[in-house]
Protein backbone atom coordinates (compact mmCIF):
# COMPACT_ATOMS: atom_id res chain seq x y z
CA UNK A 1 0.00 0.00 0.00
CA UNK A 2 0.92 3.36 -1.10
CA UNK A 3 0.42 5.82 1.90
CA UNK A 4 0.08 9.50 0.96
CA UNK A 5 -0.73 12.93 3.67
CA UNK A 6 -2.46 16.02 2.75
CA UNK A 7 -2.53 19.47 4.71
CA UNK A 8 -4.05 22.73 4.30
CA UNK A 9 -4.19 25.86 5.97
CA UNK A 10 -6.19 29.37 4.79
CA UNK A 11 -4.80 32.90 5.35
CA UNK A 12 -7.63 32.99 7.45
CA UNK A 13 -6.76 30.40 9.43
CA UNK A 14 -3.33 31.60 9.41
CA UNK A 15 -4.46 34.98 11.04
CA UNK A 16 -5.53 32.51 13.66
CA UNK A 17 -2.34 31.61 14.34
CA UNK A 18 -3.24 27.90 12.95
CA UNK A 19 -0.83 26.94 11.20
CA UNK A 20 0.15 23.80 8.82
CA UNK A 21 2.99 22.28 10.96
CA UNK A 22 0.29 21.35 13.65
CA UNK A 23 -1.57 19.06 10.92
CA UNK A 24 1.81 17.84 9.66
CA UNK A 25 2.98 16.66 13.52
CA UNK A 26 -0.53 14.99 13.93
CA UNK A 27 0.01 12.72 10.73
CA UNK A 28 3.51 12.07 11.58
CA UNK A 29 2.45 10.82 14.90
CA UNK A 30 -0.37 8.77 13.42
CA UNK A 31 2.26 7.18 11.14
CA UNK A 32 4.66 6.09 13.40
CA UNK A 33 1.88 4.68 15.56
CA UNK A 34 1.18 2.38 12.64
CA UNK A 35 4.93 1.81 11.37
CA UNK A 36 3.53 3.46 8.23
CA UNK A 37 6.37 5.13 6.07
CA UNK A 38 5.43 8.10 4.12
CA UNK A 39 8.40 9.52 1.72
CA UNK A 40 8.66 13.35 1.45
CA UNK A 41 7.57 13.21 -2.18
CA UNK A 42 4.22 11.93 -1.21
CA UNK A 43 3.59 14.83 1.67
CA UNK A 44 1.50 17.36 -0.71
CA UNK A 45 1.31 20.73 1.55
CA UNK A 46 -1.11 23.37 0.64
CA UNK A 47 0.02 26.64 2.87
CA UNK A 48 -2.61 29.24 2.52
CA UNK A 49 -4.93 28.07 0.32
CA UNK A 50 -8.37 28.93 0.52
CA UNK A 51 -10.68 25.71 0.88
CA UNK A 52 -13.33 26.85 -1.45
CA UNK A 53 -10.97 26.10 -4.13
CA UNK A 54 -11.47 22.72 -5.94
CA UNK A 55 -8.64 20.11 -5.34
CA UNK A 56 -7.37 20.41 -8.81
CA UNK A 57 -6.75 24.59 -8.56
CA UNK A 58 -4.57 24.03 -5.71
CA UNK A 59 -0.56 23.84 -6.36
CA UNK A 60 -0.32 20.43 -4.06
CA UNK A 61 -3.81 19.47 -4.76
CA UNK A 62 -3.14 19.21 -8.39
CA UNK A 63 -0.10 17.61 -8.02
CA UNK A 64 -1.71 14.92 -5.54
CA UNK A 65 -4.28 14.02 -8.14
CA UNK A 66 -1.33 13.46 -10.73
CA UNK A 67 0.45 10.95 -9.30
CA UNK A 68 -3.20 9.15 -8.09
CA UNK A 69 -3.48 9.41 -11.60
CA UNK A 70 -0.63 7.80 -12.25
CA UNK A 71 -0.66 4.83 -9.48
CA UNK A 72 1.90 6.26 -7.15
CA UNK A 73 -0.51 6.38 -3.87
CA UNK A 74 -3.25 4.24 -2.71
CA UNK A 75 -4.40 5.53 0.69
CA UNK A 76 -4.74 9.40 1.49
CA UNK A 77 -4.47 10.56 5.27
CA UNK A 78 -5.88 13.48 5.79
CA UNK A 79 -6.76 15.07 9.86
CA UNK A 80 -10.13 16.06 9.09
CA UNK A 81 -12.48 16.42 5.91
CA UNK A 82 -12.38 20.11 5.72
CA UNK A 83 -8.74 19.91 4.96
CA UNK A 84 -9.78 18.26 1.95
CA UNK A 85 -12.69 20.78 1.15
CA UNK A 86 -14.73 23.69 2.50
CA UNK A 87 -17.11 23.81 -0.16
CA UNK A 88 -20.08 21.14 -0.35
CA UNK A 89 -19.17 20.84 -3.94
CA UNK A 90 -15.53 21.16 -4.16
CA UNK A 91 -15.59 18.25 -1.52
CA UNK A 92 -17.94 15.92 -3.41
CA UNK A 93 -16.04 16.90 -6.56
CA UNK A 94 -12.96 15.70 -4.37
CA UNK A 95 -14.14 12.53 -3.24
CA UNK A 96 -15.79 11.23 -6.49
CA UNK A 97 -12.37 12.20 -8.35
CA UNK A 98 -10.10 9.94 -5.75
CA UNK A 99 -12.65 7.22 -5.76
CA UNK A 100 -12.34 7.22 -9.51
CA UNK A 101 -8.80 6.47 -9.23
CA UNK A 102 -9.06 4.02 -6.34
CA UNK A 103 -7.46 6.43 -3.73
CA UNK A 104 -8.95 5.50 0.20
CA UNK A 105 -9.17 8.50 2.21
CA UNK A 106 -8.49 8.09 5.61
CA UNK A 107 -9.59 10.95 8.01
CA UNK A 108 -8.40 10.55 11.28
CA UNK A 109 -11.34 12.66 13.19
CA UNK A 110 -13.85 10.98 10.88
CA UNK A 111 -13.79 7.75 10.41
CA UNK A 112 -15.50 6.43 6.99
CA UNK A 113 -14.77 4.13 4.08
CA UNK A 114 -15.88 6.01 0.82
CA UNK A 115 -16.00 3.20 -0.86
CA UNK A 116 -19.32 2.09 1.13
CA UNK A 117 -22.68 3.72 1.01
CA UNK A 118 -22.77 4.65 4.16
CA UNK A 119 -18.73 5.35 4.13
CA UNK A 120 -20.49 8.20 1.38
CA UNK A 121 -23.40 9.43 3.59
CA UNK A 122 -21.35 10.17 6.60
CA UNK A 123 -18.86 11.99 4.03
CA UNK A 124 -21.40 14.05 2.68
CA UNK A 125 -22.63 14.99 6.12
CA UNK A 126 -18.86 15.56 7.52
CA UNK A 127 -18.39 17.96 4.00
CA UNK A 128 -21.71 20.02 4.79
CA UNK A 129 -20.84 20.67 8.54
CA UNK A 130 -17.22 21.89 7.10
CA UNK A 131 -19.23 24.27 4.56
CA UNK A 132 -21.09 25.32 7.66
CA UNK A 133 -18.35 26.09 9.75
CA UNK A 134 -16.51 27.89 6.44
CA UNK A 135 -20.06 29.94 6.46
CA UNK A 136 -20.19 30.77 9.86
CA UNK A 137 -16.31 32.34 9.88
CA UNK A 138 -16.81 34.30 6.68
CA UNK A 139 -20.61 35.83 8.24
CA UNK A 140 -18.41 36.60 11.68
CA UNK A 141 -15.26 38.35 9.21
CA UNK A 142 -18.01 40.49 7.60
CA UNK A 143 -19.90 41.41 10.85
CA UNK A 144 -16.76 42.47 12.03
CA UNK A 145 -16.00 44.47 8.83
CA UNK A 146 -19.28 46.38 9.53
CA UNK A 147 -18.85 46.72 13.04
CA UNK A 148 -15.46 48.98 12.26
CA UNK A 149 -17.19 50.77 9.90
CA UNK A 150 -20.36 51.86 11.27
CA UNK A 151 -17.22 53.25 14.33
CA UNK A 152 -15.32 55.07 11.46
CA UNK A 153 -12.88 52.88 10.57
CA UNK A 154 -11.41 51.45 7.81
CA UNK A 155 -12.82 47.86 7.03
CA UNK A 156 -10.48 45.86 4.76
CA UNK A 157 -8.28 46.39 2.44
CA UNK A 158 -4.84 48.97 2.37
CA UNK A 159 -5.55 52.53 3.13
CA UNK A 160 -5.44 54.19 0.12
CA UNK A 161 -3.28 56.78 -1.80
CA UNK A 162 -3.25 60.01 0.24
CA UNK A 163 -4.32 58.90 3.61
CA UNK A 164 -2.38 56.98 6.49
CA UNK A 165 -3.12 54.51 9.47
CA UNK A 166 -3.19 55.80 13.22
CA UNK A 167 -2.35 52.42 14.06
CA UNK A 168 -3.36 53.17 18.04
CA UNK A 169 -6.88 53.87 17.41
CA UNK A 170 -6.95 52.37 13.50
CA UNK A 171 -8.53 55.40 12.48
CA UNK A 172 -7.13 57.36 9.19
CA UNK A 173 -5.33 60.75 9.02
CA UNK A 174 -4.19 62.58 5.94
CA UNK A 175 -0.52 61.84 4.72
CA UNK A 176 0.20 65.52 3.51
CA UNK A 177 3.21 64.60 1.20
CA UNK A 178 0.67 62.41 -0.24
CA UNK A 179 -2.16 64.43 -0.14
CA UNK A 180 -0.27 67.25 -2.04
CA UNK A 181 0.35 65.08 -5.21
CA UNK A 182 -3.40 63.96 -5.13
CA UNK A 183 -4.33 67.73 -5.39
CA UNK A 184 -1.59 68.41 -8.02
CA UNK A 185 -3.29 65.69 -10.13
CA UNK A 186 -6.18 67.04 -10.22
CA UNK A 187 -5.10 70.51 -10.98
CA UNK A 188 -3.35 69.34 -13.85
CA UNK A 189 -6.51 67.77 -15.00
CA UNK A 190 -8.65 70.09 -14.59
CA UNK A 191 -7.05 73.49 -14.23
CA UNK A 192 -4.54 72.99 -16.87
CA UNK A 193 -5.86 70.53 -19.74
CA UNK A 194 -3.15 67.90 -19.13
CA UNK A 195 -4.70 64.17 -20.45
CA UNK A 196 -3.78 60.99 -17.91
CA UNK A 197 -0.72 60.32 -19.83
CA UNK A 198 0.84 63.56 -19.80
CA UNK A 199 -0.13 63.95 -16.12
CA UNK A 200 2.02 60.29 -15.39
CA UNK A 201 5.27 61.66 -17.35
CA UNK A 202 5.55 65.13 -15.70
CA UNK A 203 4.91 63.66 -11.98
CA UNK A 204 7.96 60.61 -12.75
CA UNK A 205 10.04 63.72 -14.45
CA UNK A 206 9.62 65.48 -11.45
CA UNK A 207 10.63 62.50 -9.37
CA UNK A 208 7.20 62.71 -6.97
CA UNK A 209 6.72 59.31 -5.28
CA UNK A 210 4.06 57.31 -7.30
CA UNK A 211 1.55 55.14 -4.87
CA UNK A 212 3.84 51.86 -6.03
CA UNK A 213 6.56 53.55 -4.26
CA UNK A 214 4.46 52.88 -1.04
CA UNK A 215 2.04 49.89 -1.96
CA UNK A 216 3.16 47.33 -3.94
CA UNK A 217 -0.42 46.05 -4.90
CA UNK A 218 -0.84 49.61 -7.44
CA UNK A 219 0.19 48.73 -10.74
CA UNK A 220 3.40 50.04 -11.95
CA UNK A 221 4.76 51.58 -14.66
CA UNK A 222 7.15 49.10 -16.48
CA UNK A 223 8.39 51.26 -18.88
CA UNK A 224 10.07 53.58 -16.89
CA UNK A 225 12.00 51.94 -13.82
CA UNK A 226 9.71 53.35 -11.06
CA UNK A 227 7.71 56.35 -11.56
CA UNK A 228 3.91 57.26 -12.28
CA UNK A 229 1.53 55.12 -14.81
CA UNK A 230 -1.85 56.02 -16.48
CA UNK A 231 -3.29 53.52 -13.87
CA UNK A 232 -2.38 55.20 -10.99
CA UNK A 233 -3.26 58.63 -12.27
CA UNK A 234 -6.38 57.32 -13.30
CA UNK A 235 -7.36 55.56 -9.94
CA UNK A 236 -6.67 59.03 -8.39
CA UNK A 237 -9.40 60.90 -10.55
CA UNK A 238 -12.27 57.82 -10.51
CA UNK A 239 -11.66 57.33 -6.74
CA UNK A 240 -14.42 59.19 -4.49
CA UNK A 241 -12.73 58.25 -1.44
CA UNK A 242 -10.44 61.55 -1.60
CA UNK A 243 -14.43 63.66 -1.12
CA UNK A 244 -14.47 62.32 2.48
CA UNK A 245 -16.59 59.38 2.42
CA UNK A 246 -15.17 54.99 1.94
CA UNK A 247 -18.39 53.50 0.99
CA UNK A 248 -17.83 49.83 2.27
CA UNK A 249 -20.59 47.30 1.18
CA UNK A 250 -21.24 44.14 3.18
CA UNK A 251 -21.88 41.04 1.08
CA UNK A 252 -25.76 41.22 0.99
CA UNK A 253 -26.35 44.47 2.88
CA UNK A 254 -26.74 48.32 2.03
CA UNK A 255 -23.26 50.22 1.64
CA UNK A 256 -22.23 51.52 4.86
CA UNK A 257 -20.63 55.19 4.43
CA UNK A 258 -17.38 55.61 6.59
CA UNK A 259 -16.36 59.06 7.24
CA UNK A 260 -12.48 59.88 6.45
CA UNK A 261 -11.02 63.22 6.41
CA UNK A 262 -11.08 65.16 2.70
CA UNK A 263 -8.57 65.80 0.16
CA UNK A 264 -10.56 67.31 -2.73
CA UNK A 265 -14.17 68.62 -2.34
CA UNK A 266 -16.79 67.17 -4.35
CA UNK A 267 -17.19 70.05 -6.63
CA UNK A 268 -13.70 69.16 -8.11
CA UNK A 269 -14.10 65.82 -8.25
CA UNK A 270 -17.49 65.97 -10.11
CA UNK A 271 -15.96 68.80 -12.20
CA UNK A 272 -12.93 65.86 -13.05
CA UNK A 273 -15.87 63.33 -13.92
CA UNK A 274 -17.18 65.63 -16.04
CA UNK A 275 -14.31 66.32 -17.98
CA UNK A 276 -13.79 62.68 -18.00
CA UNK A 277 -17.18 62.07 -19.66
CA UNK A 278 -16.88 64.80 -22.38
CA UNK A 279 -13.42 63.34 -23.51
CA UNK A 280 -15.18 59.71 -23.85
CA UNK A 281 -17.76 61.31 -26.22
CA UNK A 282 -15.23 62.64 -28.28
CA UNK A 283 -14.83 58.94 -28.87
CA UNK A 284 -16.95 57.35 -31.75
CA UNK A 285 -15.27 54.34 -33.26
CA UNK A 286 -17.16 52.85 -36.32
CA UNK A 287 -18.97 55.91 -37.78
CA UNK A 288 -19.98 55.84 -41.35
CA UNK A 289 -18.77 59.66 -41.44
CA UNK A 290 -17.35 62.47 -39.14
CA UNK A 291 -19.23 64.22 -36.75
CA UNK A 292 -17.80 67.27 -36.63
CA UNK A 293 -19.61 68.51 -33.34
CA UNK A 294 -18.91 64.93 -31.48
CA UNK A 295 -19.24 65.42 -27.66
CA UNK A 296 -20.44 69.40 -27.77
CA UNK A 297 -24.16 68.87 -28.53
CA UNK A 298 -26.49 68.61 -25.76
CA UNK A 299 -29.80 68.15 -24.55
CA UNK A 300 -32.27 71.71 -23.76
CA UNK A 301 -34.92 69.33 -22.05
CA UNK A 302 -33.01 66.81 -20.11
CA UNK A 303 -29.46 68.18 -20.16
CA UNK A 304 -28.52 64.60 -21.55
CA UNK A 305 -25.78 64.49 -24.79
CA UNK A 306 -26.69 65.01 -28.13
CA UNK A 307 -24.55 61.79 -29.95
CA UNK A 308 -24.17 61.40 -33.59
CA UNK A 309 -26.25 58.44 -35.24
CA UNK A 310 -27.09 57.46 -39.00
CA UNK A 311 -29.39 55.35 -40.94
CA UNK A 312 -29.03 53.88 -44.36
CA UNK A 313 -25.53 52.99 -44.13
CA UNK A 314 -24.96 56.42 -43.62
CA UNK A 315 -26.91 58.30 -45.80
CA UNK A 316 -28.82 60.29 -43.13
CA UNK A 317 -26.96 61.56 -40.65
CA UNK A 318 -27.96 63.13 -37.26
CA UNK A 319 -27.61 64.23 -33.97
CA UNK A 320 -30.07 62.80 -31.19
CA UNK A 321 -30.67 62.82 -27.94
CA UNK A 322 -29.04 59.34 -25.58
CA UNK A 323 -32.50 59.26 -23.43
CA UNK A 324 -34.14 58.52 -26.37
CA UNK A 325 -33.50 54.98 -26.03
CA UNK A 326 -33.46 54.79 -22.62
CA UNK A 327 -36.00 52.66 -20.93
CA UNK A 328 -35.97 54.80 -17.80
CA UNK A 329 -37.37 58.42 -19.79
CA UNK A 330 -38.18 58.95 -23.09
CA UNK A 331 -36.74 62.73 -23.96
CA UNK A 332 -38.91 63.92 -26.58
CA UNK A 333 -36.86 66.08 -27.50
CA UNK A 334 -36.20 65.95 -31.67
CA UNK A 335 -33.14 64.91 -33.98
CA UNK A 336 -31.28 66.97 -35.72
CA UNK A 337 -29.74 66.82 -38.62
CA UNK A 338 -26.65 66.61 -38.96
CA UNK A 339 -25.56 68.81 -41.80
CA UNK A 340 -28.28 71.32 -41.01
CA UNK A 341 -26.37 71.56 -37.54
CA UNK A 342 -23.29 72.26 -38.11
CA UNK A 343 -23.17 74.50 -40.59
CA UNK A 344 -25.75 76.81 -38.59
CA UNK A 345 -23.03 76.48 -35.96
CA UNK A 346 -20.14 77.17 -38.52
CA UNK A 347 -22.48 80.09 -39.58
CA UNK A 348 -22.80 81.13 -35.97
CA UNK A 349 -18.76 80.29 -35.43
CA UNK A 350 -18.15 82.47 -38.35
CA UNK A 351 -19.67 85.60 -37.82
CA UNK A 352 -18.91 85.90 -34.19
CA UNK A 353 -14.63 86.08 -34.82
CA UNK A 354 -15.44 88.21 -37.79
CA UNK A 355 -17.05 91.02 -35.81
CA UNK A 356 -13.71 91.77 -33.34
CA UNK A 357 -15.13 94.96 -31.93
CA UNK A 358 -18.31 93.27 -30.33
CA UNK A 359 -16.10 90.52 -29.52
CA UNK A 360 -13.83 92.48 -27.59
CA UNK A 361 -16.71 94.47 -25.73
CA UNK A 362 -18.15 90.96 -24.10
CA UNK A 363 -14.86 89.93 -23.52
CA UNK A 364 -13.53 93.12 -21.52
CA UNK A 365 -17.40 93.19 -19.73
CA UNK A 366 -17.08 89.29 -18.87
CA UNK A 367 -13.77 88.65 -17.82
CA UNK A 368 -13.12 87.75 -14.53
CA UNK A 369 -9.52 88.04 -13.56
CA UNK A 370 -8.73 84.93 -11.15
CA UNK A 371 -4.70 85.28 -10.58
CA UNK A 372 -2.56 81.77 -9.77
CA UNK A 373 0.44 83.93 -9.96
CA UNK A 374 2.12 82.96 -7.16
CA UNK A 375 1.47 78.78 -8.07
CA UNK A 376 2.79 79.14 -11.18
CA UNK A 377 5.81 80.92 -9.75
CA UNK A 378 6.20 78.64 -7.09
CA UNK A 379 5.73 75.42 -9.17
CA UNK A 380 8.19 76.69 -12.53
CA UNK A 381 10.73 77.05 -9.74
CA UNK A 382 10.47 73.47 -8.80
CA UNK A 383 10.31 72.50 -12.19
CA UNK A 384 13.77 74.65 -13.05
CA UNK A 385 15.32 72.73 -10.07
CA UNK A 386 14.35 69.88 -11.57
CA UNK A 387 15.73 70.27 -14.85
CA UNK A 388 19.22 71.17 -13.41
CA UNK A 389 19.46 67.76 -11.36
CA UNK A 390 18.44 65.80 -14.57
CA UNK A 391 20.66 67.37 -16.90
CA UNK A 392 23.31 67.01 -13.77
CA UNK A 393 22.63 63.37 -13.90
CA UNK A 394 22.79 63.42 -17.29
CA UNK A 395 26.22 64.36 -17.44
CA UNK A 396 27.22 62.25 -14.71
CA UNK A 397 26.20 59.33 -16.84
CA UNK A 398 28.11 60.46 -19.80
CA UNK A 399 31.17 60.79 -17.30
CA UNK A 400 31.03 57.06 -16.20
CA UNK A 401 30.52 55.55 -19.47
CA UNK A 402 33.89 57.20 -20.66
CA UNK A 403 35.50 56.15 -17.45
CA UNK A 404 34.05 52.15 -18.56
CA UNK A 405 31.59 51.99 -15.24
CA UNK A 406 28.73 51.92 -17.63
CA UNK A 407 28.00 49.72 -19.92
CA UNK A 408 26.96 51.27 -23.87
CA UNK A 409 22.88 49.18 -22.78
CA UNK A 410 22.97 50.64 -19.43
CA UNK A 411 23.78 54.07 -20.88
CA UNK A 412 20.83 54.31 -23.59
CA UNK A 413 18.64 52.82 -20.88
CA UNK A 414 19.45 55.95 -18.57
CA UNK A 415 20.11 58.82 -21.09
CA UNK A 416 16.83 58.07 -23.09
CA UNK A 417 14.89 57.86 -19.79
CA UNK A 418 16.42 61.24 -18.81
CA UNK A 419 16.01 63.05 -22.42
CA UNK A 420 12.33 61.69 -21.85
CA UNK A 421 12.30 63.64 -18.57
CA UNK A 422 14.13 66.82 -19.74
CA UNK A 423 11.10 67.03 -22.47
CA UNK A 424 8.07 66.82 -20.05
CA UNK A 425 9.53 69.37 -18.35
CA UNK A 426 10.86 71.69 -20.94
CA UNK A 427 6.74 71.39 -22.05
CA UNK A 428 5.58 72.15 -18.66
CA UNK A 429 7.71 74.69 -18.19
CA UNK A 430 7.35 76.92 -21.24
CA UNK A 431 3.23 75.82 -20.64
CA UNK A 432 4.16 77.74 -17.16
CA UNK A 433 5.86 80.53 -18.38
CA UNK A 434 3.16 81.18 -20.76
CA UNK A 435 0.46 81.02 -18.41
CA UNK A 436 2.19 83.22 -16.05
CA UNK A 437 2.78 85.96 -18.81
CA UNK A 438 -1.04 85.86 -19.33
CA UNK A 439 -1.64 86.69 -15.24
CA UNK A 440 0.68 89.42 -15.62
CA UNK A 441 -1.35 90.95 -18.32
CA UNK A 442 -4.60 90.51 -19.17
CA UNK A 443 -4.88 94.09 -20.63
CA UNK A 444 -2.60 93.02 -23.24
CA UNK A 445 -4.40 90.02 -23.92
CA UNK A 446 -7.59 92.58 -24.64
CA UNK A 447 -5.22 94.59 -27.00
CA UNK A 448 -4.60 90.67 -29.00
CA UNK A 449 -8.08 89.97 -29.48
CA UNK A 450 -8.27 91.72 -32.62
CA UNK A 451 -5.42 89.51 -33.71
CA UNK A 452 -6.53 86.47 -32.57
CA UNK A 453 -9.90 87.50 -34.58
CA UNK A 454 -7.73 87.85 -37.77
CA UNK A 455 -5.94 84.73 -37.12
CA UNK A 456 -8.96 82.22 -37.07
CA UNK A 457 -10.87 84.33 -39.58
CA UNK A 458 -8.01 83.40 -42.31
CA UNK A 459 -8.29 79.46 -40.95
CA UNK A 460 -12.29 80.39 -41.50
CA UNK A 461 -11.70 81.01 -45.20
CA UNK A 462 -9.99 78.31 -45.74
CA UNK A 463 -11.29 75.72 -43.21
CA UNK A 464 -11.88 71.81 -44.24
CA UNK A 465 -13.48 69.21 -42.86
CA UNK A 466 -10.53 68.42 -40.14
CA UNK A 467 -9.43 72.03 -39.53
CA UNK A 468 -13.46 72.80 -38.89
CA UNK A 469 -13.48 69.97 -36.19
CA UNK A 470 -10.20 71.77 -34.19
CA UNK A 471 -11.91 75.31 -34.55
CA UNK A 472 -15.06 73.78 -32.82
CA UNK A 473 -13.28 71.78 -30.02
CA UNK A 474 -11.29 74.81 -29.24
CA UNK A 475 -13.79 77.32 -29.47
CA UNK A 476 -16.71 76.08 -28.49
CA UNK A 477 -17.91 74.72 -25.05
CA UNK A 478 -21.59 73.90 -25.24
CA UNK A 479 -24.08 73.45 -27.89
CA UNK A 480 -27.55 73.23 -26.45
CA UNK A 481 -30.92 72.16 -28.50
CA UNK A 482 -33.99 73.56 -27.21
CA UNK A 483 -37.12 72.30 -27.86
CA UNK A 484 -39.57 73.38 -30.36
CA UNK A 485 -41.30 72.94 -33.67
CA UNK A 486 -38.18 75.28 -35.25
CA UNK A 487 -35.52 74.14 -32.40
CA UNK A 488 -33.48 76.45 -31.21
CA UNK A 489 -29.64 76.30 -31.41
CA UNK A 490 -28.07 78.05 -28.27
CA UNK A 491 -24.04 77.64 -28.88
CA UNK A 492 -21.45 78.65 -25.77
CA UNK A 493 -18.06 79.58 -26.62
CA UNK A 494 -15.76 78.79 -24.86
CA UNK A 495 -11.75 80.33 -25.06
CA UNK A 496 -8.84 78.27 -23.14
CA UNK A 497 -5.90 79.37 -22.22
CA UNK A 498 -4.23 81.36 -24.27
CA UNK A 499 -6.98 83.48 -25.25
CA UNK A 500 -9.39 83.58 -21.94
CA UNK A 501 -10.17 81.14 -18.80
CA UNK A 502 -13.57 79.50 -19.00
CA UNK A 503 -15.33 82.79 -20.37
CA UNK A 504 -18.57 81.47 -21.88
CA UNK A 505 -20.54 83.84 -24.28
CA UNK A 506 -24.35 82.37 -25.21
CA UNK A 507 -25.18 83.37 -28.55
């Protein structure tokens, strides 16, 4: 007879301090008692493996069926049946498998003989109490999970990006270094029109700790060695955590709100979604032809986007409302089409930068000066600094690989990585420079309206199809269809930064 022993231990029962050397010194004892020798090869140990998995998914349990498989074991000691399984069907599927291959399983707390009817019966009954004992500890983890919540605490999980552990009282406090970079993120999304990528390459440029850097489970970026990824960027701007509120959610019960201290008011955050959602309708794979207002057209009865649609393969094209296949609400608000649309907005477009004087009057009544000086000072200084000690390190590369330190692969590695850096911050820093000549002067920028008139009136004469589409998406903020039997077309304009911030005239 070919005598086999299986263990297995959870993480959870591992927090327990139960661990798999206790199961291992019970079946060595049992197998001296019997003069039984059991070679190492046939001891298959799973360490921290959950028992809901099915025999076959576990590294040892996968193994053990292989050599059953093959012949090499005939009996299998186990210490008790939920070793083997704490899942009603993961145990069945267990005991039917090793019966198949004409394995005896020996428990020593349950005696049975599969191979019997009633051998099968007191199995199945040893398997459900298991089940119900798995059950019971997972209901008791998740009544504890709620219980720290509903005092404030954090439930589960690693406190995330931004905050810290007060690990006397497990509450959570801000991490300012942290909390600084989460605020810079979303400045640079919002405030100053960087996209997720270019947000990722100026933070690693400027050599700010990315959350890998402190948690290895946030995905980083392989392609530089260290540094920020779209993934983390974008976790920052989905997550409403950083508003003030974890919402934790029991398995089966309503979402339990636990209070944390704030990083970014909802009004930014919302304001970050928003952006968010107007760059994914910008996105229209598979149209049968360009819609050159894509992601500007909205709704004057229930606010909802205007998306562009077509019938006939393409032959009628138009803009219509996204609640008008919604199950929820019908808007009855009507099509448009397309055509028809956008050239009353091109008209619109048109005769708006071809009348400067009128232009400049709403401009000098509506502006609204709102001065970042002293952050743009403050941050192009940093960013100066920053370009000194990577073109320092630059040269200090150069200066080992003629001394033969470096190695010609090592050397590309570093200098391209570097000349990467030194141009996502020569960007951001002539982006900085030019937004702080603007705060300086907005009286001159009055004075270059005229110009700036001129300028996009020559691109109107000549405009095509593409160069239409920029003039719109930089010009124009809001297109809004009100109702009625001869719709009106209400169009916002909107001028970034090098012409105005957020100043919206409603034609």
């Amino acid at each position: 007879m070919l005598y086999a022993a299986y263990c297995r231990v959870s993480s959870e029962e591992q927090s327990k301090d139960e661990t798999i050397d206790i199961q291992i010194d019970i079946l060595k004892a049992y197998f001296e008692k019997n003069n039984i020798i059991v070679p190492e090869k046939r001891w298959y140990l799973d360490d921290g493996v959950s028992g809901e998995l099915i025999l076959r998914d576990r590294p040892a349990g996968a193994k053990l069926l292989l050599d059953a498989l093959d012949g090499r074991l005939t009996h299998l000691v186990i210490v008790r049946v939920n070793r083997i399984a704490r899942d009603d069907y993961a145990a069945q599927e267990a005991f039917h498998t090793l019966k198949k291959m004409g394995v005896s399983l020996i428990s020593l707390s349950e005696p049975f003989n599969y191979f019997e009817p009633s051998g099968q019966m007191m199995a199945t009954v040893f398997s459900s109490f298991a089940a119900y004992d798995r059950a019971t500890i997972k209901q008791n983890f998740s009544d504890g999970k709620a219980r720290k919540a509903r005092q404030g605490k954090l439930p589960q999980g690693a406190v995330p990006f931004g905050y810290k552990l007060n690990k006397e009282d497990m509450s959570v406090w801000i991490y300012d270094e942290q909390a600084e970079v989460v605020r810079l993120v979303y400045k640079l999304y919002i405030e100053d029109n960087l996209s997720i990528k270019a947000i990722a390459e100026y933070l690693s440029s400027m050599k700010i700790p990315a959350p890998a850097d402190y948690k290895t489970k946030w995905y980083r970026n392989h392609k530089r060695k260290g540094g920020w990824c779209e993934y983390s960027v974008n976790n920052i701007l989905r997550s409403d955590i950083y508003t003030g509120i974890y919402p934790y959610k029991p398995p089966g019960k309503n979402p339990i709100p636990v209070p944390i201290p704030q990083i970014i008011d909802p009004e930014t955050y919302f304001k970050a979604r928003k952006i968010a959602k107007t760059k994914r309708l910008f996105y229209a794979p598979n149209s049968h032809r360009e819609y050159l207002l894509r992601g500007m057209v909205f709704c004057g009865v229930c606010s909802s986007a205007y998306v562009g649609t077509s019938s006939g393969k393409g032959r009628f094209a138009y803009y219509r409302c996204t609640k008008k296949k919604s199950s929820e609400m019908s808007c009855t608000n009507q099509n448009i089409n397309a055509d028809i649309l956008e050239d009353s907005v091109w008209e619109d477009l048109c005769s708006t930068f071809r009348n400067p004087n009128k232009l400049i009057a709403e401009v000098a009544e509506e502006l609204k000066v709102s001065t970042r000086l002293d952050d743009y000072v403050t941050e192009i200084e940093e960013v100066i600094k920053r370009l000194d000690e990577v073109a320092l390190e630059r040269k200090r590369l150069l200066d080992l690989y003629a001394k033969g330190t470096l190695a010609e692969k090592e050397l590309f590695e570093a200098i391209t990585e570097r000349d990467d850096s030194l141009k996502t911050l020569q960007e951001r820093k002539a982006f900085l420079e030019q937004q702080i000549r603007i705060e300086q002067n907005h009286g001159d920028f009055i004075n270059s309206v005229p110009i700036i008139a001129e300028q996009i009136e020559r691109m109107l004469d000549n405009a095509t199809e593409e160069s239409k589409m920029s003039l719109f998406r930089t010009l124009i903020n809001r297109v809004e269809i009100m109702p009625g039997e001869s719709p009106e077309i209400r169009v916002s304009y909107r001028f970034g930064n090098t012409m105005l911030n957020d100043l919206s005239l409603v034609k």
